[in-house]
Protein backbone atom coordinates (compact mmCIF):
# COMPACT_ATOMS: atom_id res chain seq x y z
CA UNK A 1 174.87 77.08 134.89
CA UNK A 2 172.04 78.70 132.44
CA UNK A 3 174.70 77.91 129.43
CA UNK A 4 174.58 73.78 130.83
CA UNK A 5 170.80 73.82 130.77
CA UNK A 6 170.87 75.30 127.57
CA UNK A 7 173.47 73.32 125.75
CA UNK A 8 171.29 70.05 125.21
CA UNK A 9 168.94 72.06 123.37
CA UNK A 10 171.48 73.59 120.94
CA UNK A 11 173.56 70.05 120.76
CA UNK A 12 169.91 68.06 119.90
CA UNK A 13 169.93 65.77 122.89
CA UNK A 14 167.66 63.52 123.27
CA UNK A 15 166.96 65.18 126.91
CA UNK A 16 164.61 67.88 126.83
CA UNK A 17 165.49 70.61 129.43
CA UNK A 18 162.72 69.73 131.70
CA UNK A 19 164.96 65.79 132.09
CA UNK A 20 162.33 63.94 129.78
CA UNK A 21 163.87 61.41 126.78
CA UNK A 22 160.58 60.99 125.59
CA UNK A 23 159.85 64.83 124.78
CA UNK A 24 162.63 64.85 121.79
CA UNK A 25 160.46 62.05 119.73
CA UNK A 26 157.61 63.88 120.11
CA UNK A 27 158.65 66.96 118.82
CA UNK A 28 159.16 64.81 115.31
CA UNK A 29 155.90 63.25 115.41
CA UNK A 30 154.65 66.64 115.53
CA UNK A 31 157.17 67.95 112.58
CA UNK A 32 154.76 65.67 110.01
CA UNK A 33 154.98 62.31 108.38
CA UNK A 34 153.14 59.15 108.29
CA UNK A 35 152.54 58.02 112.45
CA UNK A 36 151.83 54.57 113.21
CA UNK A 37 151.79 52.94 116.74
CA UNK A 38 152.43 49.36 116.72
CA UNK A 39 151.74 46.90 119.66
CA UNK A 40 154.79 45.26 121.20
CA UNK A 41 155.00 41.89 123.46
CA UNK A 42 157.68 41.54 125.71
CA UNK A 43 159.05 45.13 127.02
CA UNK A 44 159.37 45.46 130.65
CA UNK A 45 162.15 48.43 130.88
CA UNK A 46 163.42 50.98 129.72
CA UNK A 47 166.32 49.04 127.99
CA UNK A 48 164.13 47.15 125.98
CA UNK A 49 162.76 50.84 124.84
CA UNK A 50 166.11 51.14 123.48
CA UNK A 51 166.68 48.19 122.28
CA UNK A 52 163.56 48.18 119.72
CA UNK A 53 163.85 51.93 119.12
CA UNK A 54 167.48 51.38 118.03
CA UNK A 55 166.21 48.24 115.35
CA UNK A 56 163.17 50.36 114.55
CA UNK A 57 165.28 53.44 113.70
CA UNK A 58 167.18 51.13 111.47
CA UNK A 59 164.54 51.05 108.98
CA UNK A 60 164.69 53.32 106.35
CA UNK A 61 163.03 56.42 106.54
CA UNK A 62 161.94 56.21 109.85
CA UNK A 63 162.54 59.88 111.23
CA UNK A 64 160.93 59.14 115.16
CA UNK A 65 160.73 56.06 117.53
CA UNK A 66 159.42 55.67 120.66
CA UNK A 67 158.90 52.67 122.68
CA UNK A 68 156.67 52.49 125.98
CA UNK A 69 157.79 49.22 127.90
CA UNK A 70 154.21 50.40 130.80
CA UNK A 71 151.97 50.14 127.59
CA UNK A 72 153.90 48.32 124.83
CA UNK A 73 153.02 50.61 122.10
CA UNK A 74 155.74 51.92 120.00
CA UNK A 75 155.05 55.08 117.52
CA UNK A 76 157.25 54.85 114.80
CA UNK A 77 157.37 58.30 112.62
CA UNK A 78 158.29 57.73 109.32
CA UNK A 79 158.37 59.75 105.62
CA UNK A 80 156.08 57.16 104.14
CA UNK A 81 153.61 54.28 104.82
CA UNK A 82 156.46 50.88 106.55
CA UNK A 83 155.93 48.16 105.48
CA UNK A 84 154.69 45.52 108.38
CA UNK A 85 157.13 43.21 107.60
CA UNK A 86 160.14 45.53 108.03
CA UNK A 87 158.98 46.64 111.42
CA UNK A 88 158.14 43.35 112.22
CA UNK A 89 161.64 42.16 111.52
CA UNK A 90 163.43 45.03 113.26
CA UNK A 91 161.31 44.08 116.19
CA UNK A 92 162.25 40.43 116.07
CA UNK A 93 165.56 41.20 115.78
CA UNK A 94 165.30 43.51 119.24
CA UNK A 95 164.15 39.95 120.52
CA UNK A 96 160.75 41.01 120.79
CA UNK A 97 157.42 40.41 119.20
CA UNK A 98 155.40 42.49 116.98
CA UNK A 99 151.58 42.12 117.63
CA UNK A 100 149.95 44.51 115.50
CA UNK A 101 148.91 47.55 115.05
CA UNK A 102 147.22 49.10 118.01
């Protein structure tokens, strides 16, 4: 049973051991990069976390995403300064709206 806890760990789940998606995107904001938290209209669950983390990831060099539907702030990670535009049109394209930054 120790070598099934383990195993997400050494696969790079997005689980942490302790059962928490979220932990594995901070753990890259924290590895460096530019970090920008953007303010998001229309989340409500956790599939519309997924759905604009999925678009958001899309964007090129992006390296972290993650998407609070409670708060509707998404920090994006990325190797350089994104454009507003791009987010905002992976964010449209989730079928949400992009406020601003927050």
């Amino acid at each position: 049973m120790t070598t099934e806890t383990q195993l997400p760990q050494a696969t790079g789940s997005c689980c942490s051991p302790s059962g928490s998606c979220h932990d594995g995107a901070d753990a890259g904001a924290q590895a460096g990069g530019v970090t920008t938290v953007y303010q998001v209209s229309g989340m409500t669950c956790g599939h519309c976390e997924g759905a604009i983390s999925e678009e958001v990831s899309g964007i090129e060099g992006v390296t972290s995403v993650k998407a609070v539907a409670a708060t509707g702030q998404v920090t994006v990670v990325s190797e350089a300064p994104l454009s507003d535009d791009a987010v905002r049109a992976a964010v449209d394209e989730a079928g949400y709206e992009l406020v601003g930054r927050a």
